[in-house]
C-alpha atoms as a PDB file:
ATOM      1  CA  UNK A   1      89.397 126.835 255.640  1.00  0.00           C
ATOM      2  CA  UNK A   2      89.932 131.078 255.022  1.00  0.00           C
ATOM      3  CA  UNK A   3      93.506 130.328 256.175  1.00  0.00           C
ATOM      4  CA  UNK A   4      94.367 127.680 253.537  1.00  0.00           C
ATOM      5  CA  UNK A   5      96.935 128.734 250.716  1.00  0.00           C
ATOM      6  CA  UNK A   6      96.184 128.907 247.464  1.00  0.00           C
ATOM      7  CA  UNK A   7      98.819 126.950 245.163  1.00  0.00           C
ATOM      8  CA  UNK A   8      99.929 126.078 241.874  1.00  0.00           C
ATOM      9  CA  UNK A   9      99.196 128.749 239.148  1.00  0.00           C
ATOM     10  CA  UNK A  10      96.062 129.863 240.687  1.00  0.00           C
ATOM     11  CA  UNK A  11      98.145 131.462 242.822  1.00  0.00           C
ATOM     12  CA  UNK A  12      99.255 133.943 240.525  1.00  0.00           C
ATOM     13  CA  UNK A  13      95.814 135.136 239.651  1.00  0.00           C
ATOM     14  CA  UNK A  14      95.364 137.844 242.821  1.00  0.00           C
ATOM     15  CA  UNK A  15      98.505 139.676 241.004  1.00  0.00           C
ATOM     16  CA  UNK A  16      97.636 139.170 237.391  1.00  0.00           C
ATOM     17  CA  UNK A  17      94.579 140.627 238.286  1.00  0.00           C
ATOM     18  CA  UNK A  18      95.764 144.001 240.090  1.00  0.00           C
ATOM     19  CA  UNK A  19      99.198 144.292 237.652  1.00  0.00           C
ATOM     20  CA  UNK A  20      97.091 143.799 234.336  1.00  0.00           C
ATOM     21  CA  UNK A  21      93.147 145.587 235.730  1.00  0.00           C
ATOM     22  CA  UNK A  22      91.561 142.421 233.659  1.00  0.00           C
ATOM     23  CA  UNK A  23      89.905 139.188 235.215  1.00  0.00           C
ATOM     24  CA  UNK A  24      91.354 136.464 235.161  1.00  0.00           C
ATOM     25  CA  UNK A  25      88.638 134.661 233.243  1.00  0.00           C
ATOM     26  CA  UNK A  26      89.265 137.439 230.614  1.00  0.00           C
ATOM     27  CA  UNK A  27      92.851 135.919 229.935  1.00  0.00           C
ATOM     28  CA  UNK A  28      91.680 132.525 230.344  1.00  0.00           C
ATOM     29  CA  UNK A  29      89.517 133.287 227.364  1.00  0.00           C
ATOM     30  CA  UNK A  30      92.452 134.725 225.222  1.00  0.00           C
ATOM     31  CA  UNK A  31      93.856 131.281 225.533  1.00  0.00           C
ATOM     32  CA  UNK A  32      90.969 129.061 224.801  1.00  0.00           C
ATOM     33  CA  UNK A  33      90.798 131.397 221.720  1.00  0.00           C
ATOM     34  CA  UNK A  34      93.624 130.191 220.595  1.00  0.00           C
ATOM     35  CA  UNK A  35      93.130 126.311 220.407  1.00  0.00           C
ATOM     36  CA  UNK A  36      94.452 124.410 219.825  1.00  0.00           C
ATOM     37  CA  UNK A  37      98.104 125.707 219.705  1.00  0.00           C
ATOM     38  CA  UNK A  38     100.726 124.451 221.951  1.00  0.00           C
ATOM     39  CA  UNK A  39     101.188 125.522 225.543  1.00  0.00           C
ATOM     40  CA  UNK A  40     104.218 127.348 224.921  1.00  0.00           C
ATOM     41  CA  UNK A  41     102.718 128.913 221.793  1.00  0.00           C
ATOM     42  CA  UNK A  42      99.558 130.452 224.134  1.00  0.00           C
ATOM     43  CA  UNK A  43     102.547 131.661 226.463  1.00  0.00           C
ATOM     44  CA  UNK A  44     104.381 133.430 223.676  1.00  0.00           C
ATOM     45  CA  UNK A  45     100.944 135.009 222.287  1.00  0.00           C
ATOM     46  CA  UNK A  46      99.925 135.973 226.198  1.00  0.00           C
ATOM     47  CA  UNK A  47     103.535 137.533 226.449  1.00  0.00           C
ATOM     48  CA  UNK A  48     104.008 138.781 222.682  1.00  0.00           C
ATOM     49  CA  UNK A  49     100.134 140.713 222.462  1.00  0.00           C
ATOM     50  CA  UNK A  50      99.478 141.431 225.830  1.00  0.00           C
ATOM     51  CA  UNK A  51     102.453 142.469 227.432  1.00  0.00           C
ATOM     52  CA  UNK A  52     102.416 139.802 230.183  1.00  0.00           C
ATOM     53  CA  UNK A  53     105.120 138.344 231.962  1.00  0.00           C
ATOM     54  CA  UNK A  54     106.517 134.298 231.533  1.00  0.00           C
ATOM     55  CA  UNK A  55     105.467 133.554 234.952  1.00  0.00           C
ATOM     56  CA  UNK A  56     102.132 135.195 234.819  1.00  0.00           C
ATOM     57  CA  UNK A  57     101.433 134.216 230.998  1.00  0.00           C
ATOM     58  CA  UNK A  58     102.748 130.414 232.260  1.00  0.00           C
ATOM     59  CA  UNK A  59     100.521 129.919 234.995  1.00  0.00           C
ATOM     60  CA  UNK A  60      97.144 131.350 233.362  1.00  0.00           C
ATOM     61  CA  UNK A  61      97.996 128.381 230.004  1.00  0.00           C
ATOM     62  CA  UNK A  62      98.781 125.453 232.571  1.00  0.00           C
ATOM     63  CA  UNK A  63      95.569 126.921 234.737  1.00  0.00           C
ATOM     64  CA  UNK A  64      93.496 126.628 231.466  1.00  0.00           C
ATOM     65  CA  UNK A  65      94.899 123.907 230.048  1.00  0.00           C
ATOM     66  CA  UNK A  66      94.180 121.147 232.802  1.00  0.00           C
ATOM     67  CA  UNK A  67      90.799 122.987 233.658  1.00  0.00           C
ATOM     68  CA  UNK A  68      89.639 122.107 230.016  1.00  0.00           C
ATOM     69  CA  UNK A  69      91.508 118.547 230.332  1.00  0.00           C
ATOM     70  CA  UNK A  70      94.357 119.659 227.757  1.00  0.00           C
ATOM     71  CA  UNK A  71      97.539 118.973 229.619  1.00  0.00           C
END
């Protein structure tokens, strides 16, 4: 259904998209870059080189993570 809310960290996606001006899928590949350091280690480089925020770095690693069967 159109009406059906979006959860978990793909929720955050809509405003890491407009706040940061890069896809998703862009960041996503950042991580997977990165393999195969720890979750919180991706979160630190997301935050650390990219200038995003813990929530926003957070929910793109767990997004990527259990899409690619890592978490």
């Amino acid at each position: 259904m159109a009406d059906e809310k979006v959860k978990g960290p793909a929720s955050y996606f809509p405003s890491i998209e407009k706040t940061y001006g890069r896809p998703v899928s862009e960041w996503q590949q950042y991580v997977r870059d990165r393999y195969p350091a720890k979750h919180m280690e991706l979160v630190a480089m997301l935050k650390d080189e990219h200038g995003l925020g813990h929530g926003h770095a957070n929910a793109i690693v767990a997004h990527t993570l259990a899409q690619d069967g890592l978490k």
